[in-house]
Protein backbone atom coordinates (compact mmCIF):
# COMPACT_ATOMS: atom_id res chain seq x y z
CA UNK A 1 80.83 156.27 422.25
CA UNK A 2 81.31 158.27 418.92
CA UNK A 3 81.19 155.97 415.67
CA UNK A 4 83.94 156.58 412.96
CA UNK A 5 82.39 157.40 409.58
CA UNK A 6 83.68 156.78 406.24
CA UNK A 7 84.89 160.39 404.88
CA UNK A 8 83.83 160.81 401.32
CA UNK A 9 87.51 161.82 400.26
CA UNK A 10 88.57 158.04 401.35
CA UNK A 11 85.09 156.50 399.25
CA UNK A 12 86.09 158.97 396.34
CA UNK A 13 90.00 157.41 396.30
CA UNK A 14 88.49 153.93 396.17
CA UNK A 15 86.71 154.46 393.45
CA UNK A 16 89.65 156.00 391.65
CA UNK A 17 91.44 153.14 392.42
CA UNK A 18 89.25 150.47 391.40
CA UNK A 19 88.21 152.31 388.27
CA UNK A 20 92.03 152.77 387.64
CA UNK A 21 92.32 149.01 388.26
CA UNK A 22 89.36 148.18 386.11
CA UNK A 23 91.16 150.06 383.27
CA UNK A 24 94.17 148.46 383.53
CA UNK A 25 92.72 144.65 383.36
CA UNK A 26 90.62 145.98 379.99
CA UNK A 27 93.44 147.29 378.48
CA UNK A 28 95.89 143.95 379.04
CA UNK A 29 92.59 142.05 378.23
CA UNK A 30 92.63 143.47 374.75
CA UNK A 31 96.45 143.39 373.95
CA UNK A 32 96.26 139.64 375.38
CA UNK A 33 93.22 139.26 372.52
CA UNK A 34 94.75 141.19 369.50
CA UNK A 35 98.07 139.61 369.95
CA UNK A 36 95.98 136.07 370.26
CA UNK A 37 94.19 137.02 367.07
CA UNK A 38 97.57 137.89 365.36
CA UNK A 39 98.80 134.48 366.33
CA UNK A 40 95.79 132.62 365.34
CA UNK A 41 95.95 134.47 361.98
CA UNK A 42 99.42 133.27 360.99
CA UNK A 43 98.95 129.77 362.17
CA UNK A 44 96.34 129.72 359.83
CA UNK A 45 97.78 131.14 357.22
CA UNK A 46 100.59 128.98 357.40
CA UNK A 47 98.59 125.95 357.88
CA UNK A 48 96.71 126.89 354.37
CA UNK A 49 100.00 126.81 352.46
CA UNK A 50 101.03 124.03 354.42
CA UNK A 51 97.39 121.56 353.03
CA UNK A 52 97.54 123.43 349.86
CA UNK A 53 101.37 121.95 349.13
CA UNK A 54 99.98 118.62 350.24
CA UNK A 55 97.30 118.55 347.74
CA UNK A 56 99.52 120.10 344.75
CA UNK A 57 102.31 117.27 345.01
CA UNK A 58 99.51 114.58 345.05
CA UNK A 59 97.56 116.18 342.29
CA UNK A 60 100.86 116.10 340.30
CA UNK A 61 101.66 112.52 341.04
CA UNK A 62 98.22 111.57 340.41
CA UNK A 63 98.35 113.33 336.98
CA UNK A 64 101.35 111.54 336.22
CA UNK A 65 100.05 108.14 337.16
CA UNK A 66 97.37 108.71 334.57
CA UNK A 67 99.58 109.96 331.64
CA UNK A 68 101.91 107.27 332.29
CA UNK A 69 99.35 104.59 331.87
């Protein structure tokens, strides 16, 4: 009884395929991550503004608690 081997054209298109594959998941692995970063950035951003406002109006009305006194 004669044993089928593995041909090497059939090991040589797995390979392609997984490193094709393997490729693929690293490239939508970095989009997912830059457009993450993007996202974080602008929350942030936004948040800044948001605390910095926050602080400005109490400044002011603490400022004109003091004059007024």
């Amino acid at each position: 009884m004669k044993r089928k081997g593995i041909e090497p054209n059939e090991v040589r298109k797995y390979f392609l395929i997984r490193g094709a594959f393997l490729i693929f998941m690293i490239g939508c692995l970095l989009f997912f991550l830059s457009w993450l970063q993007k996202d974080v950035e602008i929350n942030s951003q936004k948040n800044v503004v948001t605390n910095v406002e926050r602080h400005i109006e109490r400044l002011v009305l603490v400022i004109m608690y003091m004059t007024s006194m």
